[in-house]
Protein backbone atom coordinates (compact mmCIF):
# COMPACT_ATOMS: atom_id res chain seq x y z
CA UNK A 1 -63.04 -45.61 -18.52
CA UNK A 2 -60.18 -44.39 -16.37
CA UNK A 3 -59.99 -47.36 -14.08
CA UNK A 4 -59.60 -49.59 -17.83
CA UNK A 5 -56.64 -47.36 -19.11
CA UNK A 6 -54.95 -47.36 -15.40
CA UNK A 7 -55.83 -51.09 -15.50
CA UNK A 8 -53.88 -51.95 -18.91
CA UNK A 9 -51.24 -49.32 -17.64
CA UNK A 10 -50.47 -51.25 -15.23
CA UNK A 11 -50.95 -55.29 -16.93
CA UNK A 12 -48.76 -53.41 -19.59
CA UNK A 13 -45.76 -52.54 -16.85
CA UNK A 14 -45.82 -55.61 -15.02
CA UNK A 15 -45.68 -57.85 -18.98
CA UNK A 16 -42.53 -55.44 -19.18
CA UNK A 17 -41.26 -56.10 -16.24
CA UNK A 18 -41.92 -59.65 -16.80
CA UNK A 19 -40.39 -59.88 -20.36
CA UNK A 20 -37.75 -57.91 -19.50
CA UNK A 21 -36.45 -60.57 -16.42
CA UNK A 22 -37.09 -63.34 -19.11
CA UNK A 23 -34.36 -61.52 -21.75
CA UNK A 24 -31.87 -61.50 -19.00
CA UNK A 25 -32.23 -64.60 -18.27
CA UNK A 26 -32.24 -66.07 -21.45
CA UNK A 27 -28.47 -67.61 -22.47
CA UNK A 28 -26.59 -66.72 -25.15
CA UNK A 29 -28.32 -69.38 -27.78
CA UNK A 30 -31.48 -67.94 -27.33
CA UNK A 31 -30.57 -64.38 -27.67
CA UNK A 32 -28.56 -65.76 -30.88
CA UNK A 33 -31.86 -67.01 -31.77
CA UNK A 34 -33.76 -63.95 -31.62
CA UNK A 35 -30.77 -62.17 -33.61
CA UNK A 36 -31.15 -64.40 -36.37
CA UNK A 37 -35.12 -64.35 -36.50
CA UNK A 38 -35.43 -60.87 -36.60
CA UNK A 39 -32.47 -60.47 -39.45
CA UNK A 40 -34.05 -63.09 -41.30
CA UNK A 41 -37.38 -60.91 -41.23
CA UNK A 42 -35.38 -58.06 -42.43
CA UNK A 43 -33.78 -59.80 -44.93
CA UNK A 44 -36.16 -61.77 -46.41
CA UNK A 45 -39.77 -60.01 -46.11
CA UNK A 46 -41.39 -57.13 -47.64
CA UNK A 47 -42.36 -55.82 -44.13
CA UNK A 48 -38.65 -56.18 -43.33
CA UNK A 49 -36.78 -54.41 -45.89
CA UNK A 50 -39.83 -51.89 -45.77
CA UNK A 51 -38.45 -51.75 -41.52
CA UNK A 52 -34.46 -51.37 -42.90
CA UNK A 53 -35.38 -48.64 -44.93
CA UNK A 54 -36.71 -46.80 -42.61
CA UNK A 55 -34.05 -47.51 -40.12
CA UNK A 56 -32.25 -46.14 -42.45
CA UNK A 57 -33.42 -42.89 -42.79
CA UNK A 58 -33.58 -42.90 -38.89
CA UNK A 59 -30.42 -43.63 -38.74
CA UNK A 60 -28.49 -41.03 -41.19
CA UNK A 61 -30.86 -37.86 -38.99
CA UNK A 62 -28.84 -39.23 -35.84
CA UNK A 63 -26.20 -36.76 -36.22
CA UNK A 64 -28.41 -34.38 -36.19
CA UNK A 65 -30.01 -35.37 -33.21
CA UNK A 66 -26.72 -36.57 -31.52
CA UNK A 67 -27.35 -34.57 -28.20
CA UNK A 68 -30.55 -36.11 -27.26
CA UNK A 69 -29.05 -39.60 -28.27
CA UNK A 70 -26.10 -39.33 -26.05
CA UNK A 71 -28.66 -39.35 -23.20
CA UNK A 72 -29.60 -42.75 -24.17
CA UNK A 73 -26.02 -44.24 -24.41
CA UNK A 74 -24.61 -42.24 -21.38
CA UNK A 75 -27.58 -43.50 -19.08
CA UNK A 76 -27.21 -46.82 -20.11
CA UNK A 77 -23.79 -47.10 -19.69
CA UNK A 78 -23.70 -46.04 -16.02
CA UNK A 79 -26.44 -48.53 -15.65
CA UNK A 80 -23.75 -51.24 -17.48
CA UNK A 81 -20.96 -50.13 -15.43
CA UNK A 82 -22.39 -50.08 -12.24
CA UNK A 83 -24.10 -53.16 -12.94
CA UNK A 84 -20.85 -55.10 -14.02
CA UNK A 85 -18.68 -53.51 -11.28
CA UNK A 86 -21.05 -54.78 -8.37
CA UNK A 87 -20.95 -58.38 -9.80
CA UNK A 88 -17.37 -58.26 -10.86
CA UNK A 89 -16.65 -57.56 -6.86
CA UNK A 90 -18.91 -60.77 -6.17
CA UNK A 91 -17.67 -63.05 -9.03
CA UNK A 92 -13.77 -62.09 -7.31
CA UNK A 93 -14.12 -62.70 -3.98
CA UNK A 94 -16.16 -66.40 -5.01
CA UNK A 95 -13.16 -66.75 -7.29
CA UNK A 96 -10.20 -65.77 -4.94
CA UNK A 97 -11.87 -68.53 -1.84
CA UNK A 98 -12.81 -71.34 -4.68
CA UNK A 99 -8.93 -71.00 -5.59
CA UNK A 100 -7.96 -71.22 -1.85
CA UNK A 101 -9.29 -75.55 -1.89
CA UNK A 102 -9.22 -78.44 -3.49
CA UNK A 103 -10.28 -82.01 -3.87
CA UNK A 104 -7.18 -83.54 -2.45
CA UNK A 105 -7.04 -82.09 0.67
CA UNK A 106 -9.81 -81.67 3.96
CA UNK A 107 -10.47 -79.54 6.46
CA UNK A 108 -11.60 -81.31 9.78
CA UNK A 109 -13.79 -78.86 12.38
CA UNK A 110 -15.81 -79.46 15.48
CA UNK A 111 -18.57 -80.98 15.01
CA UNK A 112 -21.48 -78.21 14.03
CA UNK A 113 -18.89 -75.59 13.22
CA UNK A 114 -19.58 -73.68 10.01
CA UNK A 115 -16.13 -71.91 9.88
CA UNK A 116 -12.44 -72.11 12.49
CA UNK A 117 -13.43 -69.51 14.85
CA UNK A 118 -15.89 -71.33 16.55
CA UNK A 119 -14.22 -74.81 16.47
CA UNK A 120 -12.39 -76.21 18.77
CA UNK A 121 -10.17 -79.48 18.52
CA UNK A 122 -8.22 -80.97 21.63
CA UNK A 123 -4.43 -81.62 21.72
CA UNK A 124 -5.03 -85.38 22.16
CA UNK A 125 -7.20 -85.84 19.14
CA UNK A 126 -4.36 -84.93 16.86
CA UNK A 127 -2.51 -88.57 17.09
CA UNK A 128 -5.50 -89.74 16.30
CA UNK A 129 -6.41 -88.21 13.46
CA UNK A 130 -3.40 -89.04 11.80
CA UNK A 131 -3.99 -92.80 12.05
CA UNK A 132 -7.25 -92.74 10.31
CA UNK A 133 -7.82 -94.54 6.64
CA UNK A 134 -8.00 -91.73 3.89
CA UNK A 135 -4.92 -89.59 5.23
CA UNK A 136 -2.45 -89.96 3.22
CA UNK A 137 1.16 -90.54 4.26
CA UNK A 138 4.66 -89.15 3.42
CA UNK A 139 7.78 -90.94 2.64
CA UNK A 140 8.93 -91.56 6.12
CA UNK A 141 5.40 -92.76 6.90
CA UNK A 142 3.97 -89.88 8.77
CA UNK A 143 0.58 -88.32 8.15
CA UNK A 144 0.10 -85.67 5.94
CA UNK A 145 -1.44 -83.38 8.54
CA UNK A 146 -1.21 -80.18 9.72
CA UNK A 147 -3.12 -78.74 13.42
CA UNK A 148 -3.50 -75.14 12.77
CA UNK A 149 -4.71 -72.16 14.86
CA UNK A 150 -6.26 -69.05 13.64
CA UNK A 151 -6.18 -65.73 15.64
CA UNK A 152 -8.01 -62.43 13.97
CA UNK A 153 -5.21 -59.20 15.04
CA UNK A 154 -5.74 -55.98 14.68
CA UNK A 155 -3.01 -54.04 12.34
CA UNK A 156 -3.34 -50.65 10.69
CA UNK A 157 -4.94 -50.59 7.05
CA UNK A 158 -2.63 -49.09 4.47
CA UNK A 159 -4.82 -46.96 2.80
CA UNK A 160 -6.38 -45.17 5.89
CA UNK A 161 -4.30 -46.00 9.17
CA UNK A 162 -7.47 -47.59 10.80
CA UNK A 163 -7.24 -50.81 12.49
CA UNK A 164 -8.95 -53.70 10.13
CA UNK A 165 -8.87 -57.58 11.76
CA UNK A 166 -6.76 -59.66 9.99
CA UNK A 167 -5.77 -63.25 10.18
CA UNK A 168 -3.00 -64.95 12.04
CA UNK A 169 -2.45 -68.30 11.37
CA UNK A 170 -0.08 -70.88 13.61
CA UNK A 171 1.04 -73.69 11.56
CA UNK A 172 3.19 -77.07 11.42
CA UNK A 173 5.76 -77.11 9.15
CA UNK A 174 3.74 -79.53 7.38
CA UNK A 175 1.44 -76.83 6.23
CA UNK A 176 3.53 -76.01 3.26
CA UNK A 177 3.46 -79.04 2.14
CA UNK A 178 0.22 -79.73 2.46
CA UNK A 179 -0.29 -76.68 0.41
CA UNK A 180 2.33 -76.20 -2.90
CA UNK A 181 1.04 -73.53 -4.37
CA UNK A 182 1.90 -71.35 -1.65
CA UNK A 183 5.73 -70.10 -2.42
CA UNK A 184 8.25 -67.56 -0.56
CA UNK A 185 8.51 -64.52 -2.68
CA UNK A 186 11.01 -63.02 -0.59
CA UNK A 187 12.51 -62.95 2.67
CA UNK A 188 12.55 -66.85 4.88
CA UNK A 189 10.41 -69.17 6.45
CA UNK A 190 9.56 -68.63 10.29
CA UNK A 191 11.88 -69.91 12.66
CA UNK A 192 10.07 -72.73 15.01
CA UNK A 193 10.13 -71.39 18.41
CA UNK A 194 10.89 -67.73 18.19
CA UNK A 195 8.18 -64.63 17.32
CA UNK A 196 8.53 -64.45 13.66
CA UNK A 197 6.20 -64.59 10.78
CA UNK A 198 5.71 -64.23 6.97
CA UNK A 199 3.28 -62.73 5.43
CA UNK A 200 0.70 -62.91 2.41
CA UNK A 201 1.33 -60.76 -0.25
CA UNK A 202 -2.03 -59.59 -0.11
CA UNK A 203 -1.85 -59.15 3.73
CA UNK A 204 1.51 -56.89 2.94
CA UNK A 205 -0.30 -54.54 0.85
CA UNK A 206 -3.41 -54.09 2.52
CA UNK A 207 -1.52 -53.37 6.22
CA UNK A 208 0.91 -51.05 7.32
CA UNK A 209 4.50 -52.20 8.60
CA UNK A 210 4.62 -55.63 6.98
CA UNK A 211 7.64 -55.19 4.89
CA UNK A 212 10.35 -57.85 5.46
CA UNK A 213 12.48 -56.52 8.32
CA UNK A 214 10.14 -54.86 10.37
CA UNK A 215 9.07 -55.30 13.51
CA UNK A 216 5.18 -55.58 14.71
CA UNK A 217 3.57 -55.59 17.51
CA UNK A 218 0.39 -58.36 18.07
CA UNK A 219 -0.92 -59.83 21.92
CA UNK A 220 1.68 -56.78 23.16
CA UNK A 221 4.92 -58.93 22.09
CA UNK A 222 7.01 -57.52 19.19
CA UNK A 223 7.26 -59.95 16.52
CA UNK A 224 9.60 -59.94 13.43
CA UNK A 225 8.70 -60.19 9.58
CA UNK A 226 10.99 -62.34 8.15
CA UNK A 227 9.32 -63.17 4.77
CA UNK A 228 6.38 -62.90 2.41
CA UNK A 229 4.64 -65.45 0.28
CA UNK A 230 2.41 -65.59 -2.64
CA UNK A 231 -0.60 -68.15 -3.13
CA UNK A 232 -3.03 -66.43 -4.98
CA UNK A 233 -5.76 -67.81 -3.20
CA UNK A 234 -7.25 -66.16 0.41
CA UNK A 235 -4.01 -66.93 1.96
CA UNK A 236 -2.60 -64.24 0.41
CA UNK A 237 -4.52 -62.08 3.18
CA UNK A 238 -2.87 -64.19 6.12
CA UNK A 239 -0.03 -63.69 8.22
CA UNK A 240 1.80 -67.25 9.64
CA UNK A 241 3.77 -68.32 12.34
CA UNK A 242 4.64 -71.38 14.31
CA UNK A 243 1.87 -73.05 15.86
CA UNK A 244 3.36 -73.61 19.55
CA UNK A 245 5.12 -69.64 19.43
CA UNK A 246 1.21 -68.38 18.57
CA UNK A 247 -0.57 -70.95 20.99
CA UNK A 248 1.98 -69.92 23.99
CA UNK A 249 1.72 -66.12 22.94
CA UNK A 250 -2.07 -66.01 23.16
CA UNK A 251 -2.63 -68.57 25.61
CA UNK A 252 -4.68 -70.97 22.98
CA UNK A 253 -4.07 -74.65 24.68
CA UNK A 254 -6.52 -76.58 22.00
CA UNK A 255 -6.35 -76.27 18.24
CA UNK A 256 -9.21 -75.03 15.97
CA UNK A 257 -8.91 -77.06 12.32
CA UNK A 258 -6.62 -79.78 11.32
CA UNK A 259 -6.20 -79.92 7.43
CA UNK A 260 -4.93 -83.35 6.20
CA UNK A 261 -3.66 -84.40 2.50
CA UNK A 262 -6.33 -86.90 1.33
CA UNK A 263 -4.82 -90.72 0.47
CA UNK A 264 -6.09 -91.05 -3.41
CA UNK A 265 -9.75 -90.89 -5.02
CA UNK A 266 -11.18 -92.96 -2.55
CA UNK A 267 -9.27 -90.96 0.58
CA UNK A 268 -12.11 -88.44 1.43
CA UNK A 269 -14.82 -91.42 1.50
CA UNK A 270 -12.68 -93.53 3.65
CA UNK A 271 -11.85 -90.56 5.96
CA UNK A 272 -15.61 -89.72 6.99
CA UNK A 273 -17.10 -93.29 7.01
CA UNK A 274 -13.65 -93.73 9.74
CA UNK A 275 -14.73 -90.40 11.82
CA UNK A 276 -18.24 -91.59 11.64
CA UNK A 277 -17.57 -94.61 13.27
CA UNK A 278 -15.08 -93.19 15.84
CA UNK A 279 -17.53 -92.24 18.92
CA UNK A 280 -13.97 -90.59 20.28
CA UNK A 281 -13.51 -88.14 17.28
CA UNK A 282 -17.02 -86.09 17.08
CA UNK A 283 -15.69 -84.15 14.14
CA UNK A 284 -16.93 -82.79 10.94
CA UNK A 285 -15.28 -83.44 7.61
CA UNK A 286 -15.50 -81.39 4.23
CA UNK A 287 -12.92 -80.93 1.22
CA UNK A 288 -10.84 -77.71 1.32
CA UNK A 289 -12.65 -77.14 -1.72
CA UNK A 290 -16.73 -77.31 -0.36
CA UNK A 291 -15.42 -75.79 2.97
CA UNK A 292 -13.98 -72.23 0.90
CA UNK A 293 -16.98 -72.60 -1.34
CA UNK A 294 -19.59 -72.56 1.58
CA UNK A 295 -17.60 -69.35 2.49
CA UNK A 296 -18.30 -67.24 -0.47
CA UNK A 297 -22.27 -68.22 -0.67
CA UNK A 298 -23.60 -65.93 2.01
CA UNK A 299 -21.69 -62.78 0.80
CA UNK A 300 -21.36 -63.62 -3.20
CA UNK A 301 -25.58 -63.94 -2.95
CA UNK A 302 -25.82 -60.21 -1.30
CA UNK A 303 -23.42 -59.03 -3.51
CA UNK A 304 -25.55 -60.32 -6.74
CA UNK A 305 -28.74 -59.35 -4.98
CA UNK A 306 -27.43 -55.55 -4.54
CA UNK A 307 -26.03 -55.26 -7.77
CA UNK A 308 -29.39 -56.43 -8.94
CA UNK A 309 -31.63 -54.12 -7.05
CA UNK A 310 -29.27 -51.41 -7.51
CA UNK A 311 -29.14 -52.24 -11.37
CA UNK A 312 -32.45 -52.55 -11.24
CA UNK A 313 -33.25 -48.87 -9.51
CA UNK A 314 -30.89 -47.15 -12.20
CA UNK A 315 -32.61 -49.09 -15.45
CA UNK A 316 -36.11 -47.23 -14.66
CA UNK A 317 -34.15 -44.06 -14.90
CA UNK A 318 -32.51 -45.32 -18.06
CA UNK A 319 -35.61 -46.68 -19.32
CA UNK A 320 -37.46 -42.85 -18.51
CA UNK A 321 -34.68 -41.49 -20.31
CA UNK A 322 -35.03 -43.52 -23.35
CA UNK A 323 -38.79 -43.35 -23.24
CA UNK A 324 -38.43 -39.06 -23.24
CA UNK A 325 -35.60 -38.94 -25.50
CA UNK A 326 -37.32 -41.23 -28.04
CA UNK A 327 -40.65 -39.44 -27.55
CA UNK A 328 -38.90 -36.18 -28.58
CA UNK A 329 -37.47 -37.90 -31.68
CA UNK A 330 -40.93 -39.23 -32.82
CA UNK A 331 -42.40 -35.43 -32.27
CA UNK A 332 -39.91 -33.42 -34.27
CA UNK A 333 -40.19 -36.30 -36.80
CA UNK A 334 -43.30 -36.26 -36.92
CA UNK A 335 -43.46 -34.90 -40.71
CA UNK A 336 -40.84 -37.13 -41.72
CA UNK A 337 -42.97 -40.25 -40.04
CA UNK A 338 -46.06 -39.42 -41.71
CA UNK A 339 -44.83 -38.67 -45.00
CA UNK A 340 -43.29 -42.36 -44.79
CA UNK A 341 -46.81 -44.05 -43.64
CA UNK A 342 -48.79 -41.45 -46.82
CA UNK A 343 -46.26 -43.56 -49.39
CA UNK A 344 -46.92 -46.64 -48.07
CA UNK A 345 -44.91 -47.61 -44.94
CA UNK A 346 -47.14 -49.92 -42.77
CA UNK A 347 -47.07 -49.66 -39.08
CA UNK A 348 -45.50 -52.45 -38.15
CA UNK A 349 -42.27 -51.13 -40.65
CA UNK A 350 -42.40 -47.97 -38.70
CA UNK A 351 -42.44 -49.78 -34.94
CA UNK A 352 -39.45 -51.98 -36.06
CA UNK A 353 -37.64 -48.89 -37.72
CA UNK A 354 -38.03 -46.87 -34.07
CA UNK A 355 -36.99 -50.12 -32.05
CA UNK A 356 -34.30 -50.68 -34.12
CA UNK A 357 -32.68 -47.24 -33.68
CA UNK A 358 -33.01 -47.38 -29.76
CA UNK A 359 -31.42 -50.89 -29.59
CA UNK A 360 -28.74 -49.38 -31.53
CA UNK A 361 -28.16 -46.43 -29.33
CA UNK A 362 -28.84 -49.68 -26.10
CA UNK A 363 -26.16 -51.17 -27.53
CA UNK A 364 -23.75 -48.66 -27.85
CA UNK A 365 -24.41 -47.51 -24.42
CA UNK A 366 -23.65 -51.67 -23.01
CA UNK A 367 -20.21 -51.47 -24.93
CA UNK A 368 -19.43 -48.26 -23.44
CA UNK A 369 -20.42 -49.31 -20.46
CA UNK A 370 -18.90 -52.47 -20.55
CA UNK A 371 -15.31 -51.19 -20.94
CA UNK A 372 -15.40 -48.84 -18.66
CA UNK A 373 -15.82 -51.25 -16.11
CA UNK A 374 -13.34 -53.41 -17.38
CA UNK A 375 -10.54 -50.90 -17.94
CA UNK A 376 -11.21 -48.86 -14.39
CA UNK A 377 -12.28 -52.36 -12.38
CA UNK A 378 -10.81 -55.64 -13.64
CA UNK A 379 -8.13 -56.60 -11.63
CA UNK A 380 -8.71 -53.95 -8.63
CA UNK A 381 -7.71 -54.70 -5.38
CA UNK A 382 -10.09 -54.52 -2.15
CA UNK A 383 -10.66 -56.32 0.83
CA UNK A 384 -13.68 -57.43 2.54
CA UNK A 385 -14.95 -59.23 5.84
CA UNK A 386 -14.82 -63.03 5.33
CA UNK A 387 -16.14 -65.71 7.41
CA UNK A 388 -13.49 -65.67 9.91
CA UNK A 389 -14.21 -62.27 11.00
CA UNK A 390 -11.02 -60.73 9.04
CA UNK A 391 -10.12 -59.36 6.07
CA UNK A 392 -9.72 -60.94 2.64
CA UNK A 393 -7.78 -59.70 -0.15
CA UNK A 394 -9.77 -60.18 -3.41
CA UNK A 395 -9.57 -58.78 -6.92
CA UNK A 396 -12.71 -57.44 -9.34
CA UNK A 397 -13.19 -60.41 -12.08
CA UNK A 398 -14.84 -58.68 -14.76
CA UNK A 399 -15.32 -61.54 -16.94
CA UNK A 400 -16.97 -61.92 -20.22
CA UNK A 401 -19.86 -63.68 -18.82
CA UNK A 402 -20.77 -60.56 -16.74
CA UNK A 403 -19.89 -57.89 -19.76
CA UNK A 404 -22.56 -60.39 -21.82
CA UNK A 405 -24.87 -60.18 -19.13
CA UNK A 406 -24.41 -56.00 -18.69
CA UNK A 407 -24.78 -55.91 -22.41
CA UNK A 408 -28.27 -57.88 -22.02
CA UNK A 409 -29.51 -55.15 -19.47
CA UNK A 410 -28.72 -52.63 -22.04
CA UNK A 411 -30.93 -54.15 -25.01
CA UNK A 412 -33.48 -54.59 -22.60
CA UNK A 413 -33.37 -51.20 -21.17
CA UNK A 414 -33.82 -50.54 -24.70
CA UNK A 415 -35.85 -52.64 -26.01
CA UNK A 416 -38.28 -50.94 -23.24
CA UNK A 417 -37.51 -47.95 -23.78
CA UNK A 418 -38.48 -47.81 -27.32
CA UNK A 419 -41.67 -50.18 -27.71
CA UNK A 420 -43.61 -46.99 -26.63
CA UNK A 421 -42.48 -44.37 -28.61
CA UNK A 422 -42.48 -46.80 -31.72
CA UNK A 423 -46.10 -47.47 -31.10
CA UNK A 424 -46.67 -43.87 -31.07
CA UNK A 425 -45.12 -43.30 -34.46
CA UNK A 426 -47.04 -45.98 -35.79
CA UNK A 427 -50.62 -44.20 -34.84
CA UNK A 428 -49.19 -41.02 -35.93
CA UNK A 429 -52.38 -39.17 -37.96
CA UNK A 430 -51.37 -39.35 -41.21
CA UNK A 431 -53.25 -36.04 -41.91
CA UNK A 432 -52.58 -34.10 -38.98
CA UNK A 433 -49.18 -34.56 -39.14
CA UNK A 434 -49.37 -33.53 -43.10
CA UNK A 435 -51.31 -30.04 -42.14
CA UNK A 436 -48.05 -29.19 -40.92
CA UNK A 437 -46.01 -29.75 -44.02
């Protein structure tokens, strides 16, 4: 007999468990769905109005019972919040490299390379590139084009004073072009030929000493900022120079990615089927846009999966929470529960009434949730290891998809939470329950 009740404990956990993944994942039309099934049963049957009734009456002794309740709604908001802030860091840093590309511009790399730091491109292969079908051209005929170098520095975090990597770039003046929606903010361009550099603005709030003016030192040469620019992408987190000045000053004779403006719809197709046929050019290909989005995959998927599991870890709490809180509520109303079923509320009325109430207190506890992490997260700024081994400046995206999503944990912590204390109230004995009366 024990071995059966452990044995339906446990089928009964894991068809939670099971229902429970399948309400998150269901989108919005199905959960509209379900909303409009269940208020049509209210509305429209006996059983239902009988259910609203008692909700009711549930309902209007909350005050009363308002301390025990806010256990609900304060466990499943931290549940929300944490829950939506983990994903919100995610869903920004995806957001800030998808930003960083596009679809008329590519990224060339050594063949096999998954990222710049390990790719290497010889001088002579530049020319080259240039005369290849699918790069566009300027006005005077030249290749949009620019050979770029990337070197990962040391500077001194703002926050803390420890050192943090961050990205130096070297660049051909034909990176700005290549790239419009970076703009000066303040300050000049680099000078060709001498040790001076702008800077992200991202880059200039994260690091110490990068105000326009001041004077760094990277490779053990001082170098000057002379300007700071805004792109609103991952660039923000870099700090440029001139290509030859940063190739000369760390001793970097070969370049590591050459990023070229693509020559119409057809440019990127005509640019690979040319390097594929080039035995001379054993290169790889992508747009700026799949190259940044490849980027965010590995760290965007732990991200989610932590948030999950982490989620996850704090719902069972909330769900033993709402299981003792609403278990506590069905024993002092005991009296008031059988009284109901003696003039003729059915069971399933009662269940319904029970489940409503908890969903209630669920949802409250997803809104509250919700904006909290939207008014302490959305728009805060962090930075976090990227691809190339330095830091990128991000901000939090809490965005409605995610507050819809933390508001579905919360009805299913919930709806959980409740289904067992409901069925209790249901098999309440009538008489028992009257004896005390």
């Amino acid at each position: 007999m024990k071995n059966k009740k452990w044995l339906w404990n446990l089928v009964s956990v894991v068809l939670l468990a099971v229902g429970l993944g399948l309400w998150i994942a269901l989108p919005w039309q199905g959960v509209l769905g379900v909303v409009v099934l269940v208020g049509l049963w209210l509305a429209l049957t006996r059983s239902g109005r009988v259910a609203l009734a008692a909700t009711r009456i549930g309902i209007a002794s909350l005050p009363q019972r308002w301390g025990a309740s806010s256990v609900i709604i304060v466990g499943i908001a931290g549940v929300v919040g944490v829950l939506v802030a983990m994903l919100a860091m995610g869903e920004g840093f995806e957001a800030t490299l998808k930003q960083t590309g596009n679809d008329t511009t590519a990224i060339l790399l050594r063949g096999g390379s998954q990222a710049e730091t390990n790719s290497v491109i010889n001088r002579d292969q530049s020319p080259l590139i240039g005369s290849l079908p699918g790069v566009a051209k300027d006005a005077q005929g030249r290749a949009v084009m620019s050979a770029e170098l990337s070197q990962v520095v040391n500077l001194p975090t703002a926050s803390t004073g420890e050192d943090a990597n961050a990205q130096f770039r070297g660049v051909s003046d034909a990176a700005w072009a290549i790239r419009p929606q970076i703009k000066l903010i303040e300050g000049r361009k680099f000078n060709v030929g001498v040790r001076e550099i702008v800077v992200g603005q991202g880059a200039k709030g994260q690091y110490r000493g990068l105000e326009v003016g001041k004077t760094i030192k990277l490779g053990n040469q001082d170098w000057t900022v002379v300007g700071v620019f805004a792109s609103g992408d991952a660039f923000d987190s870099e700090l440029w120079t001139d290509i030859e000045t940063l190739s000369s000053a760390y001793d970097r004779r070969a370049y590591q990615s050459v990023t070229v403006g693509l020559d119409g719809k057809d440019g990127f197709n005509q640019l690979k089927a040319a390097l594929d046929n080039d035995p001379r050019l054993k290169l790889d290909v992508q747009t700026t846009r799949d190259y940044y989005s490849k980027q965010t995959e590995m760290l965007t998927n732990l991200i989610r999966i932590l948030g999950m599991v982490i989620g996850s870890i704090m719902a069972v709490g909330a769900v033993f929470g709402a299981l003792n809180t609403m278990y506590a509520a069905v024993a002092g109303r005991a009296r008031e529960i059988a009284t109901m079923r003696a003039i003729g509320f059915r069971g399933l009325p009662v269940v319904m009434a029970v489940m409503l109430e908890t969903m209630l207190l669920a949802l409250l506890g997803g809104v509250l949730g919700g904006l909290i992490a939207w008014a302490v997260f959305n728009g805060y700024s962090v930075a976090t290891l990227g691809s190339n081994f330095s830091q990128v400046v991000f901000q939090f995206k809490v965005s409605p998809g995610l507050l819809w999503s933390g508001l579905k944990w919360a009805l299913g912590i919930g709806l959980v939470g409740g289904l067992f204390p409901a069925l209790r109230a249901a098999r309440l004995p009538i008489t028992a329950a009257l004896r005390a009366l």
